[in-house]
C-alpha atoms as a PDB file:
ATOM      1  CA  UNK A   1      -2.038  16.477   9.470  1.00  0.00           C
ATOM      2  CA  UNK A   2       1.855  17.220   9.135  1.00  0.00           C
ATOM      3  CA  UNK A   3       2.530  20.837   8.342  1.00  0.00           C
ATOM      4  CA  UNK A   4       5.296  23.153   8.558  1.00  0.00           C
ATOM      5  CA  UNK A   5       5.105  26.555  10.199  1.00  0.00           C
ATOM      6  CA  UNK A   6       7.477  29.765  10.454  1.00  0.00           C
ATOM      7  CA  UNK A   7       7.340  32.368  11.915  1.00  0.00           C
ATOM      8  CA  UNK A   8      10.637  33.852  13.485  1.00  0.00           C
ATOM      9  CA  UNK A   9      12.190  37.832  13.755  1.00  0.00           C
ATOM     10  CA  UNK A  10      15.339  39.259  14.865  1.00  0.00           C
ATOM     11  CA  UNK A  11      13.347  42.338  16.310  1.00  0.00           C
ATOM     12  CA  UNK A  12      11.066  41.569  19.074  1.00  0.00           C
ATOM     13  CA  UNK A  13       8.020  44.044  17.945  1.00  0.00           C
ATOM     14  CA  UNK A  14       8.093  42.845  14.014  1.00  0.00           C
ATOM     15  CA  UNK A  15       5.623  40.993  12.938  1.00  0.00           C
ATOM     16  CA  UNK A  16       6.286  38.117  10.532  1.00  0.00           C
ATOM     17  CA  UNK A  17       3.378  36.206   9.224  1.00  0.00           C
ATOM     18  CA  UNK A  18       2.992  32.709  10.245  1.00  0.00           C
ATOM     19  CA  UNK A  19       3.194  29.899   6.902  1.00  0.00           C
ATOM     20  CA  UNK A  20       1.667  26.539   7.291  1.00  0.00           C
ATOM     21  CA  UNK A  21       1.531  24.366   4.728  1.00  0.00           C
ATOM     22  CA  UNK A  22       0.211  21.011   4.852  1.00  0.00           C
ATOM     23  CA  UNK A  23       3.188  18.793   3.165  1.00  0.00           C
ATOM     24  CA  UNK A  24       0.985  15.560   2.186  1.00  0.00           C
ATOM     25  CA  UNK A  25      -1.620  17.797  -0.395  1.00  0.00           C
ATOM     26  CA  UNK A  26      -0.127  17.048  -3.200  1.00  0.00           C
ATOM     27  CA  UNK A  27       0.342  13.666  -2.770  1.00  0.00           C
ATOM     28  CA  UNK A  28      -3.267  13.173  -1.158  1.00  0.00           C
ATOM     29  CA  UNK A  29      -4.879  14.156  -4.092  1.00  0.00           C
ATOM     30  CA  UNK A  30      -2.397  11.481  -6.531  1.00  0.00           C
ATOM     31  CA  UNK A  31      -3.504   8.901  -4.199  1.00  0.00           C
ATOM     32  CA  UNK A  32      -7.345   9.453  -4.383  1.00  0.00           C
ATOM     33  CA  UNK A  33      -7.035   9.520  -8.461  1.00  0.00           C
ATOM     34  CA  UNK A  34      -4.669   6.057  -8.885  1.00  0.00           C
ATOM     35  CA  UNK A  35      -7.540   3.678  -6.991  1.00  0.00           C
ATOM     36  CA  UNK A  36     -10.775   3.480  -9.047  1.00  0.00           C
ATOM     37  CA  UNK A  37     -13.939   1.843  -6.825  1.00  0.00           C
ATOM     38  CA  UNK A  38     -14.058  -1.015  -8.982  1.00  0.00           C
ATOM     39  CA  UNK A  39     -10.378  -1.674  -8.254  1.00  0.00           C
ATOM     40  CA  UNK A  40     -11.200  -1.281  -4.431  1.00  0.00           C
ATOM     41  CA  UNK A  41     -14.167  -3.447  -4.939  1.00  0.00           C
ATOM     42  CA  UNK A  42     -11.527  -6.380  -7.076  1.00  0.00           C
ATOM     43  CA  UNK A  43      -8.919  -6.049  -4.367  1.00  0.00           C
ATOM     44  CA  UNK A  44     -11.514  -6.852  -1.013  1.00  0.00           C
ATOM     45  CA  UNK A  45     -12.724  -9.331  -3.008  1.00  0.00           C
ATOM     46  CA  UNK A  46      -9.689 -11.515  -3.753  1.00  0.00           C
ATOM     47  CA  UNK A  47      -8.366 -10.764  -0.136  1.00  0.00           C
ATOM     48  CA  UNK A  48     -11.856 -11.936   1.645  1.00  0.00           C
ATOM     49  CA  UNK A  49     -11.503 -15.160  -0.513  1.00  0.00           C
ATOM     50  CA  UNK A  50      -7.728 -15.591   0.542  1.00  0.00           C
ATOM     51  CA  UNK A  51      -8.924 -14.688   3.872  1.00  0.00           C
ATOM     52  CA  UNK A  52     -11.218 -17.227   4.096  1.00  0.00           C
ATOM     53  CA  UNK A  53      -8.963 -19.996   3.251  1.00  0.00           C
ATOM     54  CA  UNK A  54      -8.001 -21.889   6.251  1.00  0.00           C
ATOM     55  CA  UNK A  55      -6.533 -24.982   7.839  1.00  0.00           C
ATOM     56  CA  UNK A  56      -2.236 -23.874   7.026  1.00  0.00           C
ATOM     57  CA  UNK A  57      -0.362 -23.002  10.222  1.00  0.00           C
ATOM     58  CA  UNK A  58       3.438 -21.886  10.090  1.00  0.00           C
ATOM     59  CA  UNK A  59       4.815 -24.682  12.536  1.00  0.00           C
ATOM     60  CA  UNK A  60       8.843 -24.789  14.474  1.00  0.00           C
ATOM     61  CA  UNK A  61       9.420 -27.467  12.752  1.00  0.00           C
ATOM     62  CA  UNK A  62       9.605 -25.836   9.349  1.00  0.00           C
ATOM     63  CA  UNK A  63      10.721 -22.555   7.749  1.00  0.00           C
ATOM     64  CA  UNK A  64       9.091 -19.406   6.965  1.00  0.00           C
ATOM     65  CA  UNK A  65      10.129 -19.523   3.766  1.00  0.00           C
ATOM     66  CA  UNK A  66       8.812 -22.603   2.274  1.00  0.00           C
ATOM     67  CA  UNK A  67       5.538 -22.557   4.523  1.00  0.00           C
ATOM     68  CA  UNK A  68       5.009 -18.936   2.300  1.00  0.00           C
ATOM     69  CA  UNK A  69       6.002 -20.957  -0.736  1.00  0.00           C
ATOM     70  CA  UNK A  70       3.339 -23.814  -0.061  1.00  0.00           C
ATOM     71  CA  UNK A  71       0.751 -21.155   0.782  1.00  0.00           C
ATOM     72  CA  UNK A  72       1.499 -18.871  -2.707  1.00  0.00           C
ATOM     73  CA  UNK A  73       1.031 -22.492  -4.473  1.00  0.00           C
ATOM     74  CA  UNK A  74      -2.332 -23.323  -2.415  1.00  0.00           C
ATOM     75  CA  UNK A  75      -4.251 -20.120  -3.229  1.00  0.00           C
ATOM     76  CA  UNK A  76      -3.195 -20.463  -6.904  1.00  0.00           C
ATOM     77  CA  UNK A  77      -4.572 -23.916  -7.458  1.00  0.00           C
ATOM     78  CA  UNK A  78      -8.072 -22.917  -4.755  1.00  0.00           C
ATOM     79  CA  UNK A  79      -8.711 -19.755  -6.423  1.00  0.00           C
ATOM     80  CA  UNK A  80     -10.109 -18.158  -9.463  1.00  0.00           C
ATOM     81  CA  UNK A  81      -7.268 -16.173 -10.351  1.00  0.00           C
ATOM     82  CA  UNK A  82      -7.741 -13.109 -12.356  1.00  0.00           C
ATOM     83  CA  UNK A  83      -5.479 -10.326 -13.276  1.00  0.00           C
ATOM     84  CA  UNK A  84      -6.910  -7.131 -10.762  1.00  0.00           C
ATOM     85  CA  UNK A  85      -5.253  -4.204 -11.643  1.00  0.00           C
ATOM     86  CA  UNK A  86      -2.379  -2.247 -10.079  1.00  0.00           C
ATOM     87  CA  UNK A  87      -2.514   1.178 -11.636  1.00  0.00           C
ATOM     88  CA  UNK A  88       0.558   2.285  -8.327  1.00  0.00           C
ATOM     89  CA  UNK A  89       2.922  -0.532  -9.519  1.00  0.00           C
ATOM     90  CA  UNK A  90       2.086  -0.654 -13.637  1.00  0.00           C
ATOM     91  CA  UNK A  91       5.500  -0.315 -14.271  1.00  0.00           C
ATOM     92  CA  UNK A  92       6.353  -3.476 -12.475  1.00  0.00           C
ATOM     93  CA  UNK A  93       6.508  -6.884 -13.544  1.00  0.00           C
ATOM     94  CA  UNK A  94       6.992 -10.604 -11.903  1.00  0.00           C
ATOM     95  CA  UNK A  95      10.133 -10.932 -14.227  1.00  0.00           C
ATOM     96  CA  UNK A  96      11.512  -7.518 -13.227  1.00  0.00           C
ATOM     97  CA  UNK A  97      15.090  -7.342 -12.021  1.00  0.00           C
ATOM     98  CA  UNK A  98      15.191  -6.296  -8.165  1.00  0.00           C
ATOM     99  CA  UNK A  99      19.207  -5.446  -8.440  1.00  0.00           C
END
């Protein structure tokens, strides 16, 4: 738990009460309302099946970037895709300008 305390005086025998306040609350409590159970339940579902795809290896002999590629392509054509929801990132879309 972060939290952030005061408590200073310029007189030695004053008393100043000490503040905390935990700084993730409020966003604690945003968190817990964006991720239904079913949406939980959609995502562990589609990763165990990813998951459980095997047989690729990322070799020397070729890049990163089009073993990810060839991977992205295999689970699309092996799995039953299905739109699972997002509710954190509604606002974004595939097509969606990065710059």
């Amino acid at each position: 738990m972060a939290s952030i305390s005061s408590a200073s005086s310029s007189r030695p025998n004053h008393h100043t009460p000490t503040f905390t306040y935990d700084v993730f609350l409020s966003f604690r409590a945003e968190k817990r309302s964006v991720w239904t159970e079913e949406n939980v339940k959609q995502w562990k579902g589609a990763l165990t099946d990813v998951a459980n795809l095997g047989g690729m290896e990322l070799s020397s002999s070729r890049s990163e970037t089009s073993f990810i590629a060839e991977l992205v392509e295999t689970v699309q054509c092996k799995l039953d895709l299905k739109q699972l929801s997002t509710p954190a990132f509604s606002n974004f879309s595939a097509n969606s300008s990065t710059t």
